[in-house]
PDB file of N, CA and C in Angstrom:
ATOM      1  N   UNK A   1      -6.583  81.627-106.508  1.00  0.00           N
ATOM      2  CA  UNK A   1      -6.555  82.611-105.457  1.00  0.00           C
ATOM      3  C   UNK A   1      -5.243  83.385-105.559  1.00  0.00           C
ATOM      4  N   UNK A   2      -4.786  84.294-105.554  1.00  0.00           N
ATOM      5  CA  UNK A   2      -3.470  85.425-105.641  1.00  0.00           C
ATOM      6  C   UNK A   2      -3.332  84.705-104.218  1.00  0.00           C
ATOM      7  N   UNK A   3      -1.912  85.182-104.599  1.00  0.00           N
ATOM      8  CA  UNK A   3      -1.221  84.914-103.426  1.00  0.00           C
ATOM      9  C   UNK A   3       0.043  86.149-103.539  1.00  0.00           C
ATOM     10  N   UNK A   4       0.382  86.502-102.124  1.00  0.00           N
ATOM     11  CA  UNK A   4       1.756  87.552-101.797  1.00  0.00           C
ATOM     12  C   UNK A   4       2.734  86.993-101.128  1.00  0.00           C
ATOM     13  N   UNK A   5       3.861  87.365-101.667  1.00  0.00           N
ATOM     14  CA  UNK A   5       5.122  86.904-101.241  1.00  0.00           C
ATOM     15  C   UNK A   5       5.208  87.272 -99.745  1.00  0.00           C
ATOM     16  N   UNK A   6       5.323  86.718 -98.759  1.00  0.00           N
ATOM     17  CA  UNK A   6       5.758  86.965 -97.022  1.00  0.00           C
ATOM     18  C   UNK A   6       7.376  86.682 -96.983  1.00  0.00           C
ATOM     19  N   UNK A   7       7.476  87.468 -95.700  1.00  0.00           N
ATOM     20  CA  UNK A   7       9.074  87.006 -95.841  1.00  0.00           C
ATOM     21  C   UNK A   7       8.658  86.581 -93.995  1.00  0.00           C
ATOM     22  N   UNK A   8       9.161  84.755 -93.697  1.00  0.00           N
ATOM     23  CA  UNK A   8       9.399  84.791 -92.069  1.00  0.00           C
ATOM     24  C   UNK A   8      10.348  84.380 -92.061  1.00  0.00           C
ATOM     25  N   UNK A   9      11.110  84.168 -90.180  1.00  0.00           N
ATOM     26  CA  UNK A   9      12.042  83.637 -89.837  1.00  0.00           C
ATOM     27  C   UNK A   9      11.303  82.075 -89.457  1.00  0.00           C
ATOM     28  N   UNK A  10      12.333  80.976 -89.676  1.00  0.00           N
ATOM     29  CA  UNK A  10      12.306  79.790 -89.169  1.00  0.00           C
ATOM     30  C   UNK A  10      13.233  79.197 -88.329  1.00  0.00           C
ATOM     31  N   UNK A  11      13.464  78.617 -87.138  1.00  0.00           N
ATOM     32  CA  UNK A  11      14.738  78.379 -86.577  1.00  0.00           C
ATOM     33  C   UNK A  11      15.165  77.161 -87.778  1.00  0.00           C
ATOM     34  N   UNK A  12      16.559  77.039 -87.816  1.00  0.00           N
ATOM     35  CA  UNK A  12      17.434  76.029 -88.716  1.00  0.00           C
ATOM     36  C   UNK A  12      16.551  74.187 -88.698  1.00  0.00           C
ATOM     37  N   UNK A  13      16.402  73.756 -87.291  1.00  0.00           N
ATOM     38  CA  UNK A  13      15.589  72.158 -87.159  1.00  0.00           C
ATOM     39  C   UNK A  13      14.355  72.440 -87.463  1.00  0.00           C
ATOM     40  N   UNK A  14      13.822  73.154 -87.107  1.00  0.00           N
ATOM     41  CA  UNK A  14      12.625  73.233 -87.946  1.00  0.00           C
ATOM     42  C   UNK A  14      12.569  73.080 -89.708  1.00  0.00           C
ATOM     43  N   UNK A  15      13.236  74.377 -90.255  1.00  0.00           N
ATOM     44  CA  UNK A  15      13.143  74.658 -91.452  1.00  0.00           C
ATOM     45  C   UNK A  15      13.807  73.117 -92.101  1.00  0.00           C
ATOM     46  N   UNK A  16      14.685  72.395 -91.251  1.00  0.00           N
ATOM     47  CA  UNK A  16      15.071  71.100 -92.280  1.00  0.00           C
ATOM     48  C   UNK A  16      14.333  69.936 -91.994  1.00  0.00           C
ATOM     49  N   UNK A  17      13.120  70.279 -90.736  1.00  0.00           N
ATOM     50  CA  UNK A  17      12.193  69.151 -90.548  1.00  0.00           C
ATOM     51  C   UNK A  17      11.373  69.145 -92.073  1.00  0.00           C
ATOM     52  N   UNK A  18      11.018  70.603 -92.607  1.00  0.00           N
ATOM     53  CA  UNK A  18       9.905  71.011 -93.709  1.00  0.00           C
ATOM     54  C   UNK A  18      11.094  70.653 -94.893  1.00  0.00           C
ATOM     55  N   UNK A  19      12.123  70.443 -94.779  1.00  0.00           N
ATOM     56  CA  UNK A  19      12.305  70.184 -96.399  1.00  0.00           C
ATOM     57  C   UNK A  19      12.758  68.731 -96.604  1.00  0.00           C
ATOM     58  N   UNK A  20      12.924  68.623 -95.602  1.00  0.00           N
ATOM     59  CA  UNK A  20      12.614  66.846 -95.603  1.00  0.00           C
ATOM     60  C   UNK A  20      11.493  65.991 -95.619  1.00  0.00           C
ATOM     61  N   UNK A  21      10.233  66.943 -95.248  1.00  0.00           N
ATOM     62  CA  UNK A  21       8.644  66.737 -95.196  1.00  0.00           C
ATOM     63  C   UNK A  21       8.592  65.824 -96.758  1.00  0.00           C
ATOM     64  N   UNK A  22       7.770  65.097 -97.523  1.00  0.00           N
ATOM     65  CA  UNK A  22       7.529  64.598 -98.491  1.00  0.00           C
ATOM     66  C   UNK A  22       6.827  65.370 -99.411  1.00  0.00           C
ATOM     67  N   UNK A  23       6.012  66.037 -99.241  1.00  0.00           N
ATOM     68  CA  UNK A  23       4.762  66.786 -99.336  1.00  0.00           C
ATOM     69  C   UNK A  23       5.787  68.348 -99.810  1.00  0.00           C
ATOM     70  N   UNK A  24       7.138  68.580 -99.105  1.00  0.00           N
ATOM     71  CA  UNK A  24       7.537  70.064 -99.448  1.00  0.00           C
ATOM     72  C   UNK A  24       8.481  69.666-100.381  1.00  0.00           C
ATOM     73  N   UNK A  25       9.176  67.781-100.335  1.00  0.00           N
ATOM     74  CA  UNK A  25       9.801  67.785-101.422  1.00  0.00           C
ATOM     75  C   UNK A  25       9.084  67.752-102.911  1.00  0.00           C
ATOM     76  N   UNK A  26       7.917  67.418-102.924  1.00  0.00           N
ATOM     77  CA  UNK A  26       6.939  67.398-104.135  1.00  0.00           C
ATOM     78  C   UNK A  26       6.457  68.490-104.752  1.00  0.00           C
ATOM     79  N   UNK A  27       6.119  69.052-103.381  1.00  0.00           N
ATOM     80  CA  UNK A  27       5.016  70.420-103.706  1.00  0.00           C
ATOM     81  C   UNK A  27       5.888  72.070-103.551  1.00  0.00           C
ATOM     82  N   UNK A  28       6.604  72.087-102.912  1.00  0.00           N
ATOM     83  CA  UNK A  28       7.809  72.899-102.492  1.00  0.00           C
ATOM     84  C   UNK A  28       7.357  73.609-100.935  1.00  0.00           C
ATOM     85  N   UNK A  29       8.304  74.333-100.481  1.00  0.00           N
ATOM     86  CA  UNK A  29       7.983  74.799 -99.289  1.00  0.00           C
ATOM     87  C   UNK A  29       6.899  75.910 -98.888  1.00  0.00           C
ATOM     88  N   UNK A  30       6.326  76.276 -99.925  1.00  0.00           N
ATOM     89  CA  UNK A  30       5.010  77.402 -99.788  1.00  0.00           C
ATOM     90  C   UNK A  30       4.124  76.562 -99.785  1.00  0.00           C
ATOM     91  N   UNK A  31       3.923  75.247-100.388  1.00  0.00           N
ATOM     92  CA  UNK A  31       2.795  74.845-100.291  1.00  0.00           C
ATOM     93  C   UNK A  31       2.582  74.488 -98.855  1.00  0.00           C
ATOM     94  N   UNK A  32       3.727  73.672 -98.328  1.00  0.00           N
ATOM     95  CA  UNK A  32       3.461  72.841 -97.309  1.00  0.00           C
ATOM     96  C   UNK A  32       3.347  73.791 -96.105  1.00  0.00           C
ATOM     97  N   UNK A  33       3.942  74.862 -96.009  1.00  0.00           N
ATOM     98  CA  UNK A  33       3.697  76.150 -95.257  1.00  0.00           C
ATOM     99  C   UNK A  33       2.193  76.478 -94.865  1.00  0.00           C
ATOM    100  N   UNK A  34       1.549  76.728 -96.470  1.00  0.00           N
ATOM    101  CA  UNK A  34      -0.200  77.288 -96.654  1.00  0.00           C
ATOM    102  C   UNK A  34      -0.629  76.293 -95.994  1.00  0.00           C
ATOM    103  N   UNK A  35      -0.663  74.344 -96.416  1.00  0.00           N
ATOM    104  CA  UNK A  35      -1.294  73.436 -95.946  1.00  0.00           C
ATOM    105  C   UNK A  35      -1.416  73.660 -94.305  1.00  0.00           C
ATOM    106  N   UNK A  36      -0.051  73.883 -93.618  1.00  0.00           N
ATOM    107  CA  UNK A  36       0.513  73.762 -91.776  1.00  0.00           C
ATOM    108  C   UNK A  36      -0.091  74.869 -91.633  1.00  0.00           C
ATOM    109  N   UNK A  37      -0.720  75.950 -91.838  1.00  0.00           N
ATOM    110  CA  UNK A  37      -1.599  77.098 -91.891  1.00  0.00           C
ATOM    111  C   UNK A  37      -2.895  76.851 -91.615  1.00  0.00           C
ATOM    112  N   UNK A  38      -3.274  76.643 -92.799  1.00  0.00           N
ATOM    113  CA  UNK A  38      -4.311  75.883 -92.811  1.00  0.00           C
ATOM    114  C   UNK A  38      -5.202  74.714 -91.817  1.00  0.00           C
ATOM    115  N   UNK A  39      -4.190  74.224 -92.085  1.00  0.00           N
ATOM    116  CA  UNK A  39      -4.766  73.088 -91.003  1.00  0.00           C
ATOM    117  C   UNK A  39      -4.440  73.326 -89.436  1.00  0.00           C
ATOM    118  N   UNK A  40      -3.523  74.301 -88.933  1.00  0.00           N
ATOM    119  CA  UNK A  40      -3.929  74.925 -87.613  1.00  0.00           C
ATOM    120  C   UNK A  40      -5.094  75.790 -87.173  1.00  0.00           C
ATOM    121  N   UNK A  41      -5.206  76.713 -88.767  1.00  0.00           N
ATOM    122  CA  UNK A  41      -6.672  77.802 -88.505  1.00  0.00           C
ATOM    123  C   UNK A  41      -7.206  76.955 -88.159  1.00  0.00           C
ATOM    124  N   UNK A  42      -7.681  75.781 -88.941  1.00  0.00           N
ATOM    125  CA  UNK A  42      -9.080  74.697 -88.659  1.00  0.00           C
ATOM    126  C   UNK A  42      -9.219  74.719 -87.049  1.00  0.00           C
ATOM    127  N   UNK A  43      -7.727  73.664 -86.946  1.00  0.00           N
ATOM    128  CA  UNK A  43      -7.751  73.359 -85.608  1.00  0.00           C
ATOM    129  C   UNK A  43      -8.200  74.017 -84.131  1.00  0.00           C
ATOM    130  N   UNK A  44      -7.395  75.132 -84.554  1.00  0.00           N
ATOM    131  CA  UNK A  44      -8.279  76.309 -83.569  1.00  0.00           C
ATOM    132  C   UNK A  44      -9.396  76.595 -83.700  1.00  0.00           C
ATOM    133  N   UNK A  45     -10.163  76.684 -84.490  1.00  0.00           N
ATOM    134  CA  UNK A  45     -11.894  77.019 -84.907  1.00  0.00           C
ATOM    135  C   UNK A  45     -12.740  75.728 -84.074  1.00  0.00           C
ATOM    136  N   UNK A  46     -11.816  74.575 -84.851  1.00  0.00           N
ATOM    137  CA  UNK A  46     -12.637  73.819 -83.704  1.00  0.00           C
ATOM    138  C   UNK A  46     -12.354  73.863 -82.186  1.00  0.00           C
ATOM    139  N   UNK A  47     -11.556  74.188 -81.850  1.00  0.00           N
ATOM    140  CA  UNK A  47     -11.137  73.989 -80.567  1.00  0.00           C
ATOM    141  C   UNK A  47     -12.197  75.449 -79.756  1.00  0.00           C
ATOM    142  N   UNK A  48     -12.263  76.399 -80.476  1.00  0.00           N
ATOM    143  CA  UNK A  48     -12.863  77.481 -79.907  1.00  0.00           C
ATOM    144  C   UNK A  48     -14.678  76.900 -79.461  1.00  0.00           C
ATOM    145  N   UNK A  49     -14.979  76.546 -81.125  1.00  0.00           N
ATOM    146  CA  UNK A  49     -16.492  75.760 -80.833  1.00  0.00           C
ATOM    147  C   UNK A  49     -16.416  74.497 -80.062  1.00  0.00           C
ATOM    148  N   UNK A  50     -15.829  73.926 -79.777  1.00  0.00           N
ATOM    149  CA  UNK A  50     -15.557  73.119 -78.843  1.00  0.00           C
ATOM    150  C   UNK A  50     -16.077  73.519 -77.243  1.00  0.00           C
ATOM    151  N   UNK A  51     -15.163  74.709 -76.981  1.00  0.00           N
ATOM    152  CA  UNK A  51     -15.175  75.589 -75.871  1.00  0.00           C
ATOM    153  C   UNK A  51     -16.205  76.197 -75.338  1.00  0.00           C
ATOM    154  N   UNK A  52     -16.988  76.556 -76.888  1.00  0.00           N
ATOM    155  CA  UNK A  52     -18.441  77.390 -76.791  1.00  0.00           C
ATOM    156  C   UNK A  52     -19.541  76.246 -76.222  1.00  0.00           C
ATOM    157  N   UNK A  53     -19.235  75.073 -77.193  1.00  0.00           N
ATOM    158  CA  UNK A  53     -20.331  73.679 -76.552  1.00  0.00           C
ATOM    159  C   UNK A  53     -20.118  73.552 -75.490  1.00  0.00           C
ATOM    160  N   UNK A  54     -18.850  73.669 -74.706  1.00  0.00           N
ATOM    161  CA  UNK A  54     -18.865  73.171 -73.296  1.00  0.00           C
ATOM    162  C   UNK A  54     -19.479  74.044 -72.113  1.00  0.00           C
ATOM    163  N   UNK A  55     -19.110  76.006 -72.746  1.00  0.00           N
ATOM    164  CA  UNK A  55     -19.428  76.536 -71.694  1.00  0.00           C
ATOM    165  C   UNK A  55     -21.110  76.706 -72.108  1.00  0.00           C
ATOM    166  N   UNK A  56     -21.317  75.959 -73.070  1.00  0.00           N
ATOM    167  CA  UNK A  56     -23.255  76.471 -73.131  1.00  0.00           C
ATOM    168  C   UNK A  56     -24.080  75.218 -72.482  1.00  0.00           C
ATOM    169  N   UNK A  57     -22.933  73.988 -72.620  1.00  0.00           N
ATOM    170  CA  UNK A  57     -24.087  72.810 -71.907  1.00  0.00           C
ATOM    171  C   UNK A  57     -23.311  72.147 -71.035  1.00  0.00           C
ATOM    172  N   UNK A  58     -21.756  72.479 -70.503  1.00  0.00           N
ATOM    173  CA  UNK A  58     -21.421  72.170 -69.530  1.00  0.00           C
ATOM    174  C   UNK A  58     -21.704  72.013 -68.517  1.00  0.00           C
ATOM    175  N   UNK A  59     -21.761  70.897 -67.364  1.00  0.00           N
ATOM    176  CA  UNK A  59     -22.402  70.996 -66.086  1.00  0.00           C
ATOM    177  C   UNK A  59     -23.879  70.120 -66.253  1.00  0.00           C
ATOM    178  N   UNK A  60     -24.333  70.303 -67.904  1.00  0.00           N
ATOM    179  CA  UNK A  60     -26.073  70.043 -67.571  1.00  0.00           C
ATOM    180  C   UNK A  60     -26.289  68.623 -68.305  1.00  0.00           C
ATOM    181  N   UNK A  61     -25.518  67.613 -68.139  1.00  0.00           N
ATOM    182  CA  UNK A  61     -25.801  66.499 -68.606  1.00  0.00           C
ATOM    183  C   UNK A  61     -26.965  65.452 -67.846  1.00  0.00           C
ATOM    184  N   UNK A  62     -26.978  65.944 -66.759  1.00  0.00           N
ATOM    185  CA  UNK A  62     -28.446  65.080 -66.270  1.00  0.00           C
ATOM    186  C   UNK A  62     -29.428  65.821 -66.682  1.00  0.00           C
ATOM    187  N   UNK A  63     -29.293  67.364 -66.906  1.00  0.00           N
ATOM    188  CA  UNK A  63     -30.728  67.788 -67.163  1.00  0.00           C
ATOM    189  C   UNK A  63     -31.079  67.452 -69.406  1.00  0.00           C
ATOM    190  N   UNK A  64     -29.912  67.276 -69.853  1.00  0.00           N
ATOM    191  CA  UNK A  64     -30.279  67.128 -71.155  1.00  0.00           C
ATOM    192  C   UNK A  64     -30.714  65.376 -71.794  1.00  0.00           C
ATOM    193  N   UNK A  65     -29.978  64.500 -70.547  1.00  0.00           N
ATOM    194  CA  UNK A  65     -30.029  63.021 -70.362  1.00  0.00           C
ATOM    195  C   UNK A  65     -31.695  63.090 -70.033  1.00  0.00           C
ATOM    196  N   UNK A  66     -32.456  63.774 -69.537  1.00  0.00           N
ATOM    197  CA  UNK A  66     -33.510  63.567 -68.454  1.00  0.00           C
ATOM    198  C   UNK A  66     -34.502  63.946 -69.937  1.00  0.00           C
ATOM    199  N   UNK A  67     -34.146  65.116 -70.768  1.00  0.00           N
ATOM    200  CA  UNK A  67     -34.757  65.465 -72.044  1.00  0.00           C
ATOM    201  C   UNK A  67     -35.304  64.226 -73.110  1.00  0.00           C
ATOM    202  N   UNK A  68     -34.473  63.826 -73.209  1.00  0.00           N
ATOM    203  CA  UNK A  68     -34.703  62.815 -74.269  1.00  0.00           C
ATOM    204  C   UNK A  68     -34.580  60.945 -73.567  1.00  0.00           C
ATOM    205  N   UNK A  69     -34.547  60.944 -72.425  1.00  0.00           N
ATOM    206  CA  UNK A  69     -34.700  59.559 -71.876  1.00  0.00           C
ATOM    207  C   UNK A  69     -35.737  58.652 -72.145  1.00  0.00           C
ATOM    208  N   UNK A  70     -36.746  59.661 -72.755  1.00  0.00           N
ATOM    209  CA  UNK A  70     -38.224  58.864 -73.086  1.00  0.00           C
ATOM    210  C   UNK A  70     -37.782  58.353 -74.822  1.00  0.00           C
ATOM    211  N   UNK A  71     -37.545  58.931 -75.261  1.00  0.00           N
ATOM    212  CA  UNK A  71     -36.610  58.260 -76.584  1.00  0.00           C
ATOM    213  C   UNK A  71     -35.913  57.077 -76.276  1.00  0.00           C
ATOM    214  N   UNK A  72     -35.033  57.067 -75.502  1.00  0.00           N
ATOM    215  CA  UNK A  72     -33.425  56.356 -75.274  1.00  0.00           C
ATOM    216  C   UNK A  72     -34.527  54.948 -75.094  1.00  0.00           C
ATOM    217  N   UNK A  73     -35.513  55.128 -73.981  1.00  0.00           N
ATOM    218  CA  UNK A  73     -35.939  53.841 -73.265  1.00  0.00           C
ATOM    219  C   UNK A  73     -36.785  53.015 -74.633  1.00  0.00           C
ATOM    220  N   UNK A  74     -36.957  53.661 -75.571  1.00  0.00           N
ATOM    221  CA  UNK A  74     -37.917  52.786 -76.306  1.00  0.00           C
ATOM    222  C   UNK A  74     -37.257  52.727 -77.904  1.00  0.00           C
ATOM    223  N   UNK A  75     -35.740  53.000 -77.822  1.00  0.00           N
ATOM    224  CA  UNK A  75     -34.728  52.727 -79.061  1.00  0.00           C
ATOM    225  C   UNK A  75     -34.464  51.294 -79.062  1.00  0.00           C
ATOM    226  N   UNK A  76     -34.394  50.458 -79.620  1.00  0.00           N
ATOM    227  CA  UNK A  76     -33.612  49.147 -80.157  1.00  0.00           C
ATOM    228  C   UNK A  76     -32.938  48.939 -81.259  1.00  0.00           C
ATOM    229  N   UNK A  77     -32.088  48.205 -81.052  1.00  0.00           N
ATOM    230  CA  UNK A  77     -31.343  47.526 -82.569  1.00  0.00           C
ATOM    231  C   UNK A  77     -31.975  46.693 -82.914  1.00  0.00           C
ATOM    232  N   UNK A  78     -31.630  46.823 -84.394  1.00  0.00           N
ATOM    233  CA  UNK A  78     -32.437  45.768 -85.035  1.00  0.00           C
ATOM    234  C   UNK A  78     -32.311  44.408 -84.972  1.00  0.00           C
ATOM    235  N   UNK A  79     -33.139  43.686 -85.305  1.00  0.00           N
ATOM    236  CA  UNK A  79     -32.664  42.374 -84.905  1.00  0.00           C
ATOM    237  C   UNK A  79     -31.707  41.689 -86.090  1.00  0.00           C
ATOM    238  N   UNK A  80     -30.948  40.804 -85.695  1.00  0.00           N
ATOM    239  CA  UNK A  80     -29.857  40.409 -86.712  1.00  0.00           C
ATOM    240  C   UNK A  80     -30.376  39.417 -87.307  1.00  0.00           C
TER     241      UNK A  80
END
């Protein structure tokens, strides 16, 4: 994938939390940058669909419990 040079600011404890990181002493500090990127986009994506599940079936757990109860009552584990 290309990649472009960025230029940011970091405050000083921060920037020596990341070069003390293990991962930025191995890989150097762009990687571990892209990775902490990365893995926040995720985080937020889920957190958004998260948000979307709640405001689409929030509130309706007796009516989706009441859906499939005829299932639930006639599930068992197997026997050991």
């Amino acid at each position: 994938m290309p990649v472009k040079p960025v230029q940011i600011s970091i405050d000083t404890d921060l920037l020596r939390q990341i070069d003390e990181d293990p991962e930025t002493l191995q890989q150097g500090r762009s990687s571990f940058v892209r990775s902490a990127i990365e893995l926040y986009l995720k985080v937020k994506a889920r957190r958004r669909l998260e948000a979307q599940i709640l405001a689409s079936y929030g509130g309706q757990a007796d009516a989706l419990a009441a859906e499939v109860s005829d299932l639930i009552e006639v599930q068992a584990w197997p026997p050991d």
